[in-house]
PDB file of N, CA and C in Angstrom:
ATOM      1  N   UNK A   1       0.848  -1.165   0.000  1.00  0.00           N
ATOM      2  CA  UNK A   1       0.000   0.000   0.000  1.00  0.00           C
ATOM      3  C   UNK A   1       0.895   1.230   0.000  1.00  0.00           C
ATOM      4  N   UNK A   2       0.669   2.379  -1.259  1.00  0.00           N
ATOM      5  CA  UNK A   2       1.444   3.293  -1.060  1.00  0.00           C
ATOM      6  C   UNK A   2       1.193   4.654   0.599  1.00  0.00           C
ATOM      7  N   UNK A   3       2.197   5.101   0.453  1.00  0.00           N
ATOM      8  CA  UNK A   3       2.319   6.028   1.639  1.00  0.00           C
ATOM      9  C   UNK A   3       0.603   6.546   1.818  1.00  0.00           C
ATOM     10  N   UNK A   4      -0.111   6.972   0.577  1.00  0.00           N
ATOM     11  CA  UNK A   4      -1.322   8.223   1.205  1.00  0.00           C
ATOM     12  C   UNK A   4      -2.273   7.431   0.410  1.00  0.00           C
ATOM     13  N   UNK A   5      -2.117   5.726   0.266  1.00  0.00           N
ATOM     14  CA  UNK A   5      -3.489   5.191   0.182  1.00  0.00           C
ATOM     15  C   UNK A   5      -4.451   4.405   1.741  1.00  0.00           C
ATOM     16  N   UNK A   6      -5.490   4.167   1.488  1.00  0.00           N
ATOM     17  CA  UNK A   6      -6.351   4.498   2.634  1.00  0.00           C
ATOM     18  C   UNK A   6      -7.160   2.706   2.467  1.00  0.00           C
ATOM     19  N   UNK A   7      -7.259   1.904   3.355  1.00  0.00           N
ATOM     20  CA  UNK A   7      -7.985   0.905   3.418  1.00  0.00           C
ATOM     21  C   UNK A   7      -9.422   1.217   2.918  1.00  0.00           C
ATOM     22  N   UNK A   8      -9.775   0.540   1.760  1.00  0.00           N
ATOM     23  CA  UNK A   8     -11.595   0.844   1.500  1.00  0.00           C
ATOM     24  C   UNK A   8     -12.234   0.377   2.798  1.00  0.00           C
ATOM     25  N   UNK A   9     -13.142   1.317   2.832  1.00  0.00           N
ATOM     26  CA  UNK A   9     -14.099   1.498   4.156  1.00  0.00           C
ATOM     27  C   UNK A   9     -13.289   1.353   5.902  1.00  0.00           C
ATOM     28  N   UNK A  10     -12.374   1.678   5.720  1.00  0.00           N
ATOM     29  CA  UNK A  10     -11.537   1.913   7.201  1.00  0.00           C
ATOM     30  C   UNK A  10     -12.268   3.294   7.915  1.00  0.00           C
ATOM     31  N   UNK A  11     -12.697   3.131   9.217  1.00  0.00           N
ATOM     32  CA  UNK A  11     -13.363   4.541  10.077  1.00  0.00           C
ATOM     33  C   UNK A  11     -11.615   4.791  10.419  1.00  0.00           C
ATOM     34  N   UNK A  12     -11.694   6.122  10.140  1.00  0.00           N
ATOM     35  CA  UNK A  12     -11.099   7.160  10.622  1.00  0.00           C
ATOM     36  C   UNK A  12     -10.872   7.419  12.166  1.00  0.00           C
ATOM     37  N   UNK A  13      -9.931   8.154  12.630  1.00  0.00           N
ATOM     38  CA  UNK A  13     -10.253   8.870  14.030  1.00  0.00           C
ATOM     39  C   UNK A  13     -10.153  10.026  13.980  1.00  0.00           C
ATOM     40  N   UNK A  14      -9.291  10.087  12.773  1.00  0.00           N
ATOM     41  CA  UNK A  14      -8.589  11.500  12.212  1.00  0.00           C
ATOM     42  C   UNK A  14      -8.919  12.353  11.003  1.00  0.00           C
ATOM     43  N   UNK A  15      -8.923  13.607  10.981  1.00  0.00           N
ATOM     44  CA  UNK A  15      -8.711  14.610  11.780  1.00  0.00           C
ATOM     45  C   UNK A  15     -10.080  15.283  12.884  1.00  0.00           C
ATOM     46  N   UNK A  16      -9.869  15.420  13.704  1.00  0.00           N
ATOM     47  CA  UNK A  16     -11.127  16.077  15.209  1.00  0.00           C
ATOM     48  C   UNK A  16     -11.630  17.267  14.432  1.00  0.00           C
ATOM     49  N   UNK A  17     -13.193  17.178  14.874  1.00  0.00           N
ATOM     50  CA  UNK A  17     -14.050  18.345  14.989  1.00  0.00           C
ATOM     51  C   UNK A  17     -13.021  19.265  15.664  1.00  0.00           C
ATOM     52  N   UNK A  18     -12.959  20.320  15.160  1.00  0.00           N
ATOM     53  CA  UNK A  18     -12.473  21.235  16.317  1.00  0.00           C
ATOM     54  C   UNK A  18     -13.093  22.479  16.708  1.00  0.00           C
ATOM     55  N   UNK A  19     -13.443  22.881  17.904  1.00  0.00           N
ATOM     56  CA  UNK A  19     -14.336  23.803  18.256  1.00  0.00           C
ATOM     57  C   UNK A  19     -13.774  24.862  19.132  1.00  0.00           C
ATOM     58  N   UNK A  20     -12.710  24.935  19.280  1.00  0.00           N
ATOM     59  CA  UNK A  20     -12.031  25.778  19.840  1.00  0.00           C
ATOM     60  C   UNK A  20     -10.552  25.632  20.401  1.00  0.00           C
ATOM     61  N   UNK A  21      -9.965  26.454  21.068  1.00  0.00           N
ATOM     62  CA  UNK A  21      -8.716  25.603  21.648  1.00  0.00           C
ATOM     63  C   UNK A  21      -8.805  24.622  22.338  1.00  0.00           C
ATOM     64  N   UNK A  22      -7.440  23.781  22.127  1.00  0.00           N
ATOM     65  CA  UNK A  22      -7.722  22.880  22.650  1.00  0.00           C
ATOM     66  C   UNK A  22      -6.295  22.792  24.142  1.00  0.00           C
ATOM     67  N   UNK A  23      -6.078  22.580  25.470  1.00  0.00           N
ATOM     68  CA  UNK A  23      -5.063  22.615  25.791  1.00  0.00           C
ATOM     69  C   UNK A  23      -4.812  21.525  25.776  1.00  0.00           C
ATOM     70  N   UNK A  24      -4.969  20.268  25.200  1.00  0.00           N
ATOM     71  CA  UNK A  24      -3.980  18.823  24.727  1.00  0.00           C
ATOM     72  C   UNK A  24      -3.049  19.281  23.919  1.00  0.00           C
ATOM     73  N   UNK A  25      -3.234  20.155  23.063  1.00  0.00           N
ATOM     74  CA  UNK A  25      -2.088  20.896  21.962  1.00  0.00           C
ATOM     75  C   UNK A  25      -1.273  21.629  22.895  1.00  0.00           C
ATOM     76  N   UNK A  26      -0.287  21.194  23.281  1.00  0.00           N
ATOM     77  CA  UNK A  26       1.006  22.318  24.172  1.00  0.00           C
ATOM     78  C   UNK A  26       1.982  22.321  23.631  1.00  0.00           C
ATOM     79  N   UNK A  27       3.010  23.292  24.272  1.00  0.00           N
ATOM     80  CA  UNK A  27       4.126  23.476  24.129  1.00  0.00           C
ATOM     81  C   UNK A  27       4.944  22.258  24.881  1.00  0.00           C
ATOM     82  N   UNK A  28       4.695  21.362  25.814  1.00  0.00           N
ATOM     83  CA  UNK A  28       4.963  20.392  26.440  1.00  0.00           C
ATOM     84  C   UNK A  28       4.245  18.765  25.157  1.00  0.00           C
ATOM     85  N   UNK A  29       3.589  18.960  24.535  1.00  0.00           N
ATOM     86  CA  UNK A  29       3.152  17.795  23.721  1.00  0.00           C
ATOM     87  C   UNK A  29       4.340  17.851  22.500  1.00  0.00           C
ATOM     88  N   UNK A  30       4.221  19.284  21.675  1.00  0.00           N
ATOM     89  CA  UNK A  30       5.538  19.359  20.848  1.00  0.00           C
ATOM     90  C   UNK A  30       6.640  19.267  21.182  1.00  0.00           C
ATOM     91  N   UNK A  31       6.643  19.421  22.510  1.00  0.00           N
ATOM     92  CA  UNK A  31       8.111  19.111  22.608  1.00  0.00           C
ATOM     93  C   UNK A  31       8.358  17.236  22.904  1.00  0.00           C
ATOM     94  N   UNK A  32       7.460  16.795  23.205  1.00  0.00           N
ATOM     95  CA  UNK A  32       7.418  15.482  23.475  1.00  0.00           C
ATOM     96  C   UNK A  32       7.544  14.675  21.826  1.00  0.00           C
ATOM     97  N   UNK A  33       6.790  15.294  21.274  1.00  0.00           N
ATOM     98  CA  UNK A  33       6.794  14.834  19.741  1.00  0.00           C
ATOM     99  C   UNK A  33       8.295  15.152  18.799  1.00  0.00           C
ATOM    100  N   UNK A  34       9.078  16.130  19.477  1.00  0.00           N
ATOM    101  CA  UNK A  34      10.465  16.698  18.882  1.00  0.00           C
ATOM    102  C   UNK A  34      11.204  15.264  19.375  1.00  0.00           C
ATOM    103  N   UNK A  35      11.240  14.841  20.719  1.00  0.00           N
ATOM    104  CA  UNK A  35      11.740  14.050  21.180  1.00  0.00           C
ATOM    105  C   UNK A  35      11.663  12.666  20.677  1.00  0.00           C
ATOM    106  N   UNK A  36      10.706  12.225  20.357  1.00  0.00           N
ATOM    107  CA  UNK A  36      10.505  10.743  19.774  1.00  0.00           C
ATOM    108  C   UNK A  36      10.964  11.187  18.145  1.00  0.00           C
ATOM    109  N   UNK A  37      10.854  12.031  17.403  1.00  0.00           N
ATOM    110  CA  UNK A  37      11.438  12.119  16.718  1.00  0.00           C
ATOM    111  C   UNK A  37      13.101  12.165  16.327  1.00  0.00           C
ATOM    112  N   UNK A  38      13.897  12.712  17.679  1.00  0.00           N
ATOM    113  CA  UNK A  38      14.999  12.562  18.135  1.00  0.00           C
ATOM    114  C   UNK A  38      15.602  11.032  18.300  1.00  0.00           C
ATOM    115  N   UNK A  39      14.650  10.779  18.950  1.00  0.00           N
ATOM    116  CA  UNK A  39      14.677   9.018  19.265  1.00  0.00           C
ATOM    117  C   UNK A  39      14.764   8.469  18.010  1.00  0.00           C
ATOM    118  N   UNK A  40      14.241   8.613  17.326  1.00  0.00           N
ATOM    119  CA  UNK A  40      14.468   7.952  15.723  1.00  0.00           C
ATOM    120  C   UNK A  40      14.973   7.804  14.970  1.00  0.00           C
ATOM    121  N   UNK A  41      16.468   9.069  15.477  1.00  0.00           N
ATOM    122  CA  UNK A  41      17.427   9.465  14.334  1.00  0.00           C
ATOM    123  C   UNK A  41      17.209  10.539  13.537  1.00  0.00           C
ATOM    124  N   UNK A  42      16.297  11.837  13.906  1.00  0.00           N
ATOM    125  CA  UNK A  42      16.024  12.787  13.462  1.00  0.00           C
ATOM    126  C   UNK A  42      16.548  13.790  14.235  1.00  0.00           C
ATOM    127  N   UNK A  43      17.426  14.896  13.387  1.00  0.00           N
ATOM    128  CA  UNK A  43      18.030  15.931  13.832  1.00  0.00           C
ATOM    129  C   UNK A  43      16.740  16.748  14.985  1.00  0.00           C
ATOM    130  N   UNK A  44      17.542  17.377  15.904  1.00  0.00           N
ATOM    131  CA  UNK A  44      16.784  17.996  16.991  1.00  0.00           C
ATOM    132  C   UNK A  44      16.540  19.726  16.376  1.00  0.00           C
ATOM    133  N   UNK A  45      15.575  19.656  16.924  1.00  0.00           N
ATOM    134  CA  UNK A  45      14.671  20.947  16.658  1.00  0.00           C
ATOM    135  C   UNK A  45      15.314  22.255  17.702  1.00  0.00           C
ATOM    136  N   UNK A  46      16.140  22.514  17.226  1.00  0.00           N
ATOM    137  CA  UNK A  46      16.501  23.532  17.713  1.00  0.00           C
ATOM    138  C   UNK A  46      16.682  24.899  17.166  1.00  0.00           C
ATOM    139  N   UNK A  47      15.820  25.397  15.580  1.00  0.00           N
ATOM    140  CA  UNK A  47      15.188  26.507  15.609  1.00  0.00           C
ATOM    141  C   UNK A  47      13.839  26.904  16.515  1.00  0.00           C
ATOM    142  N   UNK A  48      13.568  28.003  16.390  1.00  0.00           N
ATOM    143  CA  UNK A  48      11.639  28.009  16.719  1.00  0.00           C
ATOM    144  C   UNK A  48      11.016  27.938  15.326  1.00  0.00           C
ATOM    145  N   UNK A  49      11.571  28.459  14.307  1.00  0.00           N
ATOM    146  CA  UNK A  49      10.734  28.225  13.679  1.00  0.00           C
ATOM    147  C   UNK A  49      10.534  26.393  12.986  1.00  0.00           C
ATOM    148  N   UNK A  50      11.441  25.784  13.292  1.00  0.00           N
ATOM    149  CA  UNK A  50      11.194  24.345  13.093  1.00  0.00           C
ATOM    150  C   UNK A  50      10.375  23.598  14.208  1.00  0.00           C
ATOM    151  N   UNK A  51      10.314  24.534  15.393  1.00  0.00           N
ATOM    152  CA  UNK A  51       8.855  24.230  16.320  1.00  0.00           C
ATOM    153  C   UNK A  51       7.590  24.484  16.279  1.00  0.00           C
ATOM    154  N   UNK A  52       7.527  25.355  15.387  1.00  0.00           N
ATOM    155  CA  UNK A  52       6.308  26.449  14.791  1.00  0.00           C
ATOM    156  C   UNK A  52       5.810  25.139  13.505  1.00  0.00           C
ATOM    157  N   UNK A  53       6.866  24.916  13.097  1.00  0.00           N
ATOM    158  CA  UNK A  53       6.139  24.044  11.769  1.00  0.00           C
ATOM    159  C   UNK A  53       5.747  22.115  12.055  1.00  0.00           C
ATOM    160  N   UNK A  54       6.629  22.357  13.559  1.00  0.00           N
ATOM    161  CA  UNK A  54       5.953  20.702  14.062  1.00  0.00           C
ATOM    162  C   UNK A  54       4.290  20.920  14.504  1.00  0.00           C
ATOM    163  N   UNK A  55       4.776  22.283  15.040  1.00  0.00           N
ATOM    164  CA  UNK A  55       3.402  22.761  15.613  1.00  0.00           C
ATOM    165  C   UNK A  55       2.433  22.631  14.682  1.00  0.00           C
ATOM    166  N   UNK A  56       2.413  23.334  13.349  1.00  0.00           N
ATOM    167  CA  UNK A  56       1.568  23.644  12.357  1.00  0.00           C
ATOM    168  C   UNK A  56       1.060  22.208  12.250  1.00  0.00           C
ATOM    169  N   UNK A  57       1.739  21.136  11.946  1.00  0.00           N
ATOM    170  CA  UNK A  57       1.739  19.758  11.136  1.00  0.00           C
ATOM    171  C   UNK A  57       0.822  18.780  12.136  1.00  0.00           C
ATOM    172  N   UNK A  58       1.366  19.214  13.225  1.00  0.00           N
ATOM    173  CA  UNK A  58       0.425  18.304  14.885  1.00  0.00           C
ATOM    174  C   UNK A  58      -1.036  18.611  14.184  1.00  0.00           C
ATOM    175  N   UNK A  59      -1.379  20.299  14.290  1.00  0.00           N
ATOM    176  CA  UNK A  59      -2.554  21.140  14.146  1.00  0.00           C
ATOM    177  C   UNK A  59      -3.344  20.392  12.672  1.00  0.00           C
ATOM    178  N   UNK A  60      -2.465  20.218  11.537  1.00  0.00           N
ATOM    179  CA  UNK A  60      -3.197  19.798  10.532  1.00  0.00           C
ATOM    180  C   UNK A  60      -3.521  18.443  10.431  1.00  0.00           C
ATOM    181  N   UNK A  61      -2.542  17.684  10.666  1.00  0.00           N
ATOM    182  CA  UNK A  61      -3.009  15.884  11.417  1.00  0.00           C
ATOM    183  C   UNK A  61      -4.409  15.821  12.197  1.00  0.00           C
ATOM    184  N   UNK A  62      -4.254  16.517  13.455  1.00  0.00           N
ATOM    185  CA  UNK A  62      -5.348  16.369  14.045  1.00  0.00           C
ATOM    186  C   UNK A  62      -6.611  17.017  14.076  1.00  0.00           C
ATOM    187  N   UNK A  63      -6.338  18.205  13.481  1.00  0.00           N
ATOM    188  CA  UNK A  63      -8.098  18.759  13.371  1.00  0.00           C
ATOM    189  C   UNK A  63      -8.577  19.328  12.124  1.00  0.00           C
ATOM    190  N   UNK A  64      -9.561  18.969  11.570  1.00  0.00           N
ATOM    191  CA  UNK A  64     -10.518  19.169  10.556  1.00  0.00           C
ATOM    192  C   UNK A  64     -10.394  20.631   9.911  1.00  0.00           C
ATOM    193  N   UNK A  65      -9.655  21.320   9.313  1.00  0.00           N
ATOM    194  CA  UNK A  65      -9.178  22.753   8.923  1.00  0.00           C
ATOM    195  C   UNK A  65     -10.197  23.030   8.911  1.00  0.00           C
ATOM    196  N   UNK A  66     -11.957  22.385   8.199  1.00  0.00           N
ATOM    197  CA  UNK A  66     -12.572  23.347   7.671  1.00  0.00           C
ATOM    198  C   UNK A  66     -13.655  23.802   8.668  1.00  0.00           C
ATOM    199  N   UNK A  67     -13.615  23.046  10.051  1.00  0.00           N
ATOM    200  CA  UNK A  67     -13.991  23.448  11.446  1.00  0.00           C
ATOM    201  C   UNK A  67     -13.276  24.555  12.518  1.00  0.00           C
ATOM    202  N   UNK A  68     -12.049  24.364  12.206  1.00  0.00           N
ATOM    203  CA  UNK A  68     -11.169  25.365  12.710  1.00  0.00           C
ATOM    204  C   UNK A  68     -11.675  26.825  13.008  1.00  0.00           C
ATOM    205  N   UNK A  69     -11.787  27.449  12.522  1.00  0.00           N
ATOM    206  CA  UNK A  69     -11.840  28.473  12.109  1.00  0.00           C
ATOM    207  C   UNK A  69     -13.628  28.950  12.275  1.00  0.00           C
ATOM    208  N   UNK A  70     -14.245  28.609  12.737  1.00  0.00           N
ATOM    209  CA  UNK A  70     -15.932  28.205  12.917  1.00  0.00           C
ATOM    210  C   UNK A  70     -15.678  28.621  14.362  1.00  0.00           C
TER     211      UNK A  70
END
């Protein structure tokens, strides 16, 4: 199965209604997510703006863009 094909009829979990902030999204979760990425053999995040764009990527994984903003 390539990278961005999808099991026919697989339920989803992803991406969340989103209805407002959420505080599960922290500065303590990205940094937890920098870390297992570290763990993996991935260079460490030590711009901000390469925290800003883990940030962005968490944000688009998990919640529904076209609720966002609602």
């Amino acid at each position: 199965m390539s990278g961005n094909a999808f099991r026919s009829g697989a339920e989803r979990n992803y991406p969340l209604p989103h209805a407002g902030p959420d505080t599960r999204l922290s500065k303590s979760l990205v940094n937890s997510m920098a870390a297992v990425l570290v763990g993996y053999g991935f260079p460490r995040l030590t711009a901000s703006a390469d925290r800003a764009a883990l940030e962005s990527a968490l944000t688009a994984f998990l919640y529904n863009p076209q609720e966002r903003d609602t």
